[in-house]
Protein backbone atom coordinates (compact mmCIF):
# COMPACT_ATOMS: atom_id res chain seq x y z
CA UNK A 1 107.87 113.62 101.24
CA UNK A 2 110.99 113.82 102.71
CA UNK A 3 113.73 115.71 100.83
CA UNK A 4 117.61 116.96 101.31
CA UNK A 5 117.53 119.45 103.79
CA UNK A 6 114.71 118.53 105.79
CA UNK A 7 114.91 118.54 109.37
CA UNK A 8 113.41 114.97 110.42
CA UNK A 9 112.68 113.65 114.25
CA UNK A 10 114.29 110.15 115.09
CA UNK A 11 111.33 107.57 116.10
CA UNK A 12 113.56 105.34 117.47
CA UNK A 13 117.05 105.14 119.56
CA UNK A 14 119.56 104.26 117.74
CA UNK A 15 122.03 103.43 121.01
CA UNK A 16 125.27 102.62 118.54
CA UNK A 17 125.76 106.15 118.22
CA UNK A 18 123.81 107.43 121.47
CA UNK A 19 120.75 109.03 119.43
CA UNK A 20 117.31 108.81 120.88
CA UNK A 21 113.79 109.25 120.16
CA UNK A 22 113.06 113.02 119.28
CA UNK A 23 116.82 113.70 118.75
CA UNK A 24 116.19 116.46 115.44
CA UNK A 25 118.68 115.62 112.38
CA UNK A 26 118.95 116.80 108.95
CA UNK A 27 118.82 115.22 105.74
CA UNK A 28 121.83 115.35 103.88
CA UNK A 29 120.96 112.44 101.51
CA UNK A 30 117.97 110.50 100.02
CA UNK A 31 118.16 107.39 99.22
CA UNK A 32 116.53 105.12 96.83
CA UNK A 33 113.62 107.86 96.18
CA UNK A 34 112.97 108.06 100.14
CA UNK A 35 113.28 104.78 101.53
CA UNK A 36 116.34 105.57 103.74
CA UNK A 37 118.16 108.39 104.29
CA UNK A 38 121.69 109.84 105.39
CA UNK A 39 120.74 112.04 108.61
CA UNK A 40 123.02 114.10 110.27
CA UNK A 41 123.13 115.18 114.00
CA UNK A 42 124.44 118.27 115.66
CA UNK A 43 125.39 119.62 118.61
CA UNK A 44 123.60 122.92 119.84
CA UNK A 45 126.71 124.76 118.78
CA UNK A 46 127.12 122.65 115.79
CA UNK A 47 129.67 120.42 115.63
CA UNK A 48 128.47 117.06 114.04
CA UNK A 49 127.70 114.36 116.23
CA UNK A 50 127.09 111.60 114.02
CA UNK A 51 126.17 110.87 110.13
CA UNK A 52 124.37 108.16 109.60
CA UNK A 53 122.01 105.81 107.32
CA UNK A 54 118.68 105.27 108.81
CA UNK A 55 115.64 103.90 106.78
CA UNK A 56 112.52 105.85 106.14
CA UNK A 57 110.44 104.38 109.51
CA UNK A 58 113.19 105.23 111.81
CA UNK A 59 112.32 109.11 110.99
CA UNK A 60 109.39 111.68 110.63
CA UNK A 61 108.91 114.86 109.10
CA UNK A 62 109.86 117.83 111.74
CA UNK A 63 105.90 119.58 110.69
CA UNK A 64 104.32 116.00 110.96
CA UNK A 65 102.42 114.44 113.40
């Protein structure tokens, strides 16, 4: 399961916001006991990129395969 904190791999591109497939996020919300979550992306010096609500099939685990 999926919990606050997690870093999770985007499954899909989300082009609104210029994410794509493999882009790494973390979890900075669950919602509705994991069904979505609030994901946010950073920059390799880490300014924030973008925040945003994705449901659970739009992300994986970062240790799952």
């Amino acid at each position: 399961m999926i919990t606050e904190l997690d870093r999770v791999i985007l499954t899909t591109d989300i082009p609104d916001y210029g994410l794509e497939t493999g882009d790494i996020g973390t979890v900075v919300l669950v919602h509705q006991g994991g069904k979505g979550y609030e994901v946010e992306f950073v920059t390799l010096s880490g300014e924030t990129i973008v925040v945003v609500s994705l449901f659970a099939e739009q992300v994986r685990s970062l240790s799952s395969r």
